[in-house]
Protein backbone atom coordinates (compact mmCIF):
# COMPACT_ATOMS: atom_id res chain seq x y z
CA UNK A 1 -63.42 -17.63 -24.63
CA UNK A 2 -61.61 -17.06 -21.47
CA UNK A 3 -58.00 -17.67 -23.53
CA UNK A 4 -59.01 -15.00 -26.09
CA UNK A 5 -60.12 -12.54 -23.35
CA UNK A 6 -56.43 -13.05 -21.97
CA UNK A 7 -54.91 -12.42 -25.45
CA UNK A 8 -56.60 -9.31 -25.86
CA UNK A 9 -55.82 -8.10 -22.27
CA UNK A 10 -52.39 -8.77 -22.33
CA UNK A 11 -51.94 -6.89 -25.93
CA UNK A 12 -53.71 -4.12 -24.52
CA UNK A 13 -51.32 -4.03 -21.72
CA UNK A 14 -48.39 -3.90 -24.54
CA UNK A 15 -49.69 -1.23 -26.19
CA UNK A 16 -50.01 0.46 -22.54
CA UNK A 17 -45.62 0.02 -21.55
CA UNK A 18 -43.40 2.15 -23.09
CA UNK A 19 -40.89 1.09 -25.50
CA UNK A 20 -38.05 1.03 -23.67
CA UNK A 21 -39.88 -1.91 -20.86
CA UNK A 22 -40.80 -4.03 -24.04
CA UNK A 23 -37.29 -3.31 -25.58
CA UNK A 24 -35.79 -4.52 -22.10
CA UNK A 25 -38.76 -7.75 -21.83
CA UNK A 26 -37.45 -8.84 -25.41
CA UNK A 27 -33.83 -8.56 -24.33
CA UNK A 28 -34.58 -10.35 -21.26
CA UNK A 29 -36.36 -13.54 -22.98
CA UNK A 30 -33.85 -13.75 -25.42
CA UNK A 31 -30.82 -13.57 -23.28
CA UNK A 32 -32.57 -16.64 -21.45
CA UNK A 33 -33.00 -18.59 -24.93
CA UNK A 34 -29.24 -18.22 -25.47
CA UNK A 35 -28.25 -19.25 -21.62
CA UNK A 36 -31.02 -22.57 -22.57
CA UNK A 37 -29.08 -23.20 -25.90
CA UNK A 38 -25.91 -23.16 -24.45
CA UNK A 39 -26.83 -25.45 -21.75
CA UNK A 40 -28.27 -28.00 -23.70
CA UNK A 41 -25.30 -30.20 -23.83
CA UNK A 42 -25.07 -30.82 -20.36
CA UNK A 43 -27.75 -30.83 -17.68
CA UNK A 44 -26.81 -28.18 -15.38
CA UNK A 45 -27.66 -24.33 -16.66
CA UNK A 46 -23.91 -22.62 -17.83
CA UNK A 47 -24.44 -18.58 -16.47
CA UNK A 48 -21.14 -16.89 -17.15
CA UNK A 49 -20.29 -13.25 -14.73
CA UNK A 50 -21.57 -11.41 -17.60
CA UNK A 51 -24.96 -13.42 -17.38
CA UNK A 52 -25.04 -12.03 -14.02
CA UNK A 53 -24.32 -8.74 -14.68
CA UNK A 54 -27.03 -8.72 -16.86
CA UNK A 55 -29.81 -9.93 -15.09
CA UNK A 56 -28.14 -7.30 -11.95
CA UNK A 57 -27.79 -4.11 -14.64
CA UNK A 58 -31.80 -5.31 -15.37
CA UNK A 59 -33.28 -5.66 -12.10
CA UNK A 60 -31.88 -2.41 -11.64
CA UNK A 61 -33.44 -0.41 -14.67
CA UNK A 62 -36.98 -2.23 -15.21
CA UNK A 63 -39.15 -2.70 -12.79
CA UNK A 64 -41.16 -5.55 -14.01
CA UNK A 65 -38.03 -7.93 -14.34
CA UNK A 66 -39.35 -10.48 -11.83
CA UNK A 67 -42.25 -11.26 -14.37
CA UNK A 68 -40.13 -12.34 -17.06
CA UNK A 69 -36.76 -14.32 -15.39
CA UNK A 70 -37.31 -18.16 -15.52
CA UNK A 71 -34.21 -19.82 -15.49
CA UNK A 72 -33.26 -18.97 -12.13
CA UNK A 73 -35.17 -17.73 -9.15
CA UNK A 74 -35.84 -13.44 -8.63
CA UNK A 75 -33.72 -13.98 -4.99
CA UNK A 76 -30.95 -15.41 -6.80
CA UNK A 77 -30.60 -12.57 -8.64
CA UNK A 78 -31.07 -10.50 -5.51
CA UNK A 79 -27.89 -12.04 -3.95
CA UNK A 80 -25.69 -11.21 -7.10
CA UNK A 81 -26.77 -7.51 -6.57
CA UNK A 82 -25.78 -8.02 -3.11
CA UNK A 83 -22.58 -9.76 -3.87
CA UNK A 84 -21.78 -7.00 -6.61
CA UNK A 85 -22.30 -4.35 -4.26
CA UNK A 86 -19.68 -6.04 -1.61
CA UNK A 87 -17.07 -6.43 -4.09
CA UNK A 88 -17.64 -2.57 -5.36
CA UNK A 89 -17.12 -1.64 -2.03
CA UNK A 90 -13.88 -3.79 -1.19
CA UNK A 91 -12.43 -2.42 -4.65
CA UNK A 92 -13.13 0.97 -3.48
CA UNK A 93 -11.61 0.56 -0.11
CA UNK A 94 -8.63 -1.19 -1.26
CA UNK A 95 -6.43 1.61 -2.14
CA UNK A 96 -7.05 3.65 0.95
CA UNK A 97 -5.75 0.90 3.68
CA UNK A 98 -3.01 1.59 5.90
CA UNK A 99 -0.96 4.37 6.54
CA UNK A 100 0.61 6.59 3.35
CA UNK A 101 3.85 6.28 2.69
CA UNK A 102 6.19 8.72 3.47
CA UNK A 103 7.66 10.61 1.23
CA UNK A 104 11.23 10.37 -0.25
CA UNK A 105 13.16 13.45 0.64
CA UNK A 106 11.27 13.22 4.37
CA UNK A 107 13.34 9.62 4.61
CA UNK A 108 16.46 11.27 3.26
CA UNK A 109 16.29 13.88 5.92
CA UNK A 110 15.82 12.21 8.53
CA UNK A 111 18.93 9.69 7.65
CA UNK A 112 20.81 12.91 7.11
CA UNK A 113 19.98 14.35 10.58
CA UNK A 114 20.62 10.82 11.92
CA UNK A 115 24.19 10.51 10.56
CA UNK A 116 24.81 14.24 11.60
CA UNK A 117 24.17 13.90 14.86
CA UNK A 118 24.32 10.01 16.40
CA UNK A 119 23.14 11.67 19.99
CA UNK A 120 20.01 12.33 18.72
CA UNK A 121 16.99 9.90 19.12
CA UNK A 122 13.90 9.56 17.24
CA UNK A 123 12.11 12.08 19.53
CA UNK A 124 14.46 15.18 18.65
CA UNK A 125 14.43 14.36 15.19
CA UNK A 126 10.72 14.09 15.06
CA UNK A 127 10.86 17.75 17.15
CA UNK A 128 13.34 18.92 14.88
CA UNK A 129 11.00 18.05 11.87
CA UNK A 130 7.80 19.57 13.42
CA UNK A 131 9.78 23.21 13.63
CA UNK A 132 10.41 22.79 9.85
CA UNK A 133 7.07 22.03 9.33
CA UNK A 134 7.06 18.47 7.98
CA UNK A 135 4.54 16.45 10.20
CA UNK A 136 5.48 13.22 10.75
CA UNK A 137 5.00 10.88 13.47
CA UNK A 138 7.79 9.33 16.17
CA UNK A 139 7.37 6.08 14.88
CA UNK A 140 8.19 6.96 11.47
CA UNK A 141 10.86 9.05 12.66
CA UNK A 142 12.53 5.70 14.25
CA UNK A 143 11.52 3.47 11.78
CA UNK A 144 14.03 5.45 8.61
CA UNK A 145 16.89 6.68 11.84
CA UNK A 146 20.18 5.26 10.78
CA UNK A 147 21.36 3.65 14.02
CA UNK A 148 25.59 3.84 14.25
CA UNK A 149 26.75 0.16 14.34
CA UNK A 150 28.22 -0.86 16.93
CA UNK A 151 30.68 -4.03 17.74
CA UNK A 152 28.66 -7.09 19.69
CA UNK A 153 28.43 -7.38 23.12
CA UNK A 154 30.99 -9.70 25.34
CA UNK A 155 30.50 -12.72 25.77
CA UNK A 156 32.31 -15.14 27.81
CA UNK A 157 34.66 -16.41 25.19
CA UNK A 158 37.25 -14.68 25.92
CA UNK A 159 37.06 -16.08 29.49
CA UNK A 160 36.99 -19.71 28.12
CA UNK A 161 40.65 -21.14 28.89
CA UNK A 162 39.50 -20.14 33.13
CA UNK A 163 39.16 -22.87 35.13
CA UNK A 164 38.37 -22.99 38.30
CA UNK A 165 40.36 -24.95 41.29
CA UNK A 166 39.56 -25.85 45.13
CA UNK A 167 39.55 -28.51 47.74
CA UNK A 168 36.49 -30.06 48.38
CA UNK A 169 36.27 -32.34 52.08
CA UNK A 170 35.19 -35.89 51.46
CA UNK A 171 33.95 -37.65 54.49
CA UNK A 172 32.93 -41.09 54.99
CA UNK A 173 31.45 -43.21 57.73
CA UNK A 174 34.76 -46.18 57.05
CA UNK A 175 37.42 -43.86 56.26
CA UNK A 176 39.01 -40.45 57.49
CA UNK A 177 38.48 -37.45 55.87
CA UNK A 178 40.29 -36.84 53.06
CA UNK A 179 40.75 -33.84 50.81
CA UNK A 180 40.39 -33.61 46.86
CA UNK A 181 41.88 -31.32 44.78
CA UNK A 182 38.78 -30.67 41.65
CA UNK A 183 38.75 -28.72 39.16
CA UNK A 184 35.87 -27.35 37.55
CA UNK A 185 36.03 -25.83 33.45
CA UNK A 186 34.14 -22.89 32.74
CA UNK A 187 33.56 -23.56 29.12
CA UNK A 188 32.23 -27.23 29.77
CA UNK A 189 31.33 -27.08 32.88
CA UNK A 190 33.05 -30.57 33.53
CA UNK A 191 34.48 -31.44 37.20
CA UNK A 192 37.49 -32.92 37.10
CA UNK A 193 38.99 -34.70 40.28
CA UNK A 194 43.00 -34.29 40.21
CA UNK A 195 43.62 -35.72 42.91
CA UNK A 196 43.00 -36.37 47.21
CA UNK A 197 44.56 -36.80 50.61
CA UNK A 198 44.08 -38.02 53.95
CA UNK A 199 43.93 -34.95 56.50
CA UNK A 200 45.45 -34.74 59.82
């Protein structure tokens, strides 16, 4: 009696929805068939990303989804809106990162007025630039300036052959004091001792 009264209650609840909640119920169920049927091979349920997107587009547009979903929990679903919504979001801001890039014939300019005039520095371009109305920053100013090479700086290599030559006392407690000649390389840094005698 009490089965029959539940029958009858739920049909007159289906004749109640509209079409487009019992369209979206039937949809539902049988999209959760197919995920069973393809899962019976193995023991652990197969849900491809456009499972997912499902079950997300659904809990979005019918309101009594929770009802109906069996294979997998109603906060499950929850976290692949979630998830969706964070990857949107990082698609959306992906393009706009950083600074834009500067445009061609600004880059050309600037290398022009570089090479035209090597006493300039980035901040006379970049003041130069401002008075023809392209607005650019210093930075970028310094970062396209052709900078005039230039031949390296000394070193001591040309100083290498120099060494360096003095008489250094040597005193002992047995001896007298005698004097050595040493001399001392500048590209080695070796001491060597030529040679010594006995002062007076």
């Amino acid at each position: 009696m009490l089965s029959t009264f539940w029958l009858l209650f739920s049909s007159l609840g289906t004749w109640l929805r509209s079409r487009t909640a019992l369209q979206a119920e039937i949809l539902s169920l049988r999209h959760q068939l197919l995920v069973l049927e393809r899962s019976q091979r193995g023991r652990r349920l197969r849900l491809h990303h456009t499972d997912r997107v499902l079950w997300v587009w659904l809990s979005r547009l019918w309101q009594g989804w929770r009802s109906v979903v069996r294979i997998v929990k109603p906060d499950t679903i929850i976290s692949w809106s979630r998830k969706g919504f964070r990857l949107y979001w990082r698609w959306q801001n992906r393009a706009r990162q950083g600074r834009p890039s500067t445009a061609r014939d600004v880059r050309d300019l600037i290398r022009k007025m570089s090479l035209a005039n090597p006493g300039w520095g980035a901040p006379r371009i970049h003041g130069e630039l401002l008075k023809l109305g392209i607005n650019v920053g210093e930075t970028t100013v310094a970062k396209y300036l052709v900078r005039p090479h230039r031949p390296p700086s000394q070193t001591w290599r040309p100083f290498s052959p120099i060494t360096s030559t003095n008489w250094f006392p040597l005193t002992s407690l047995l001896f007298p004091q005698r004097l050595s000649v040493c001399s001392l390389c500048s590209w080695c840094y070796r001491m060597t001792v030529a040679g010594y005698c006995i002062s007076v």
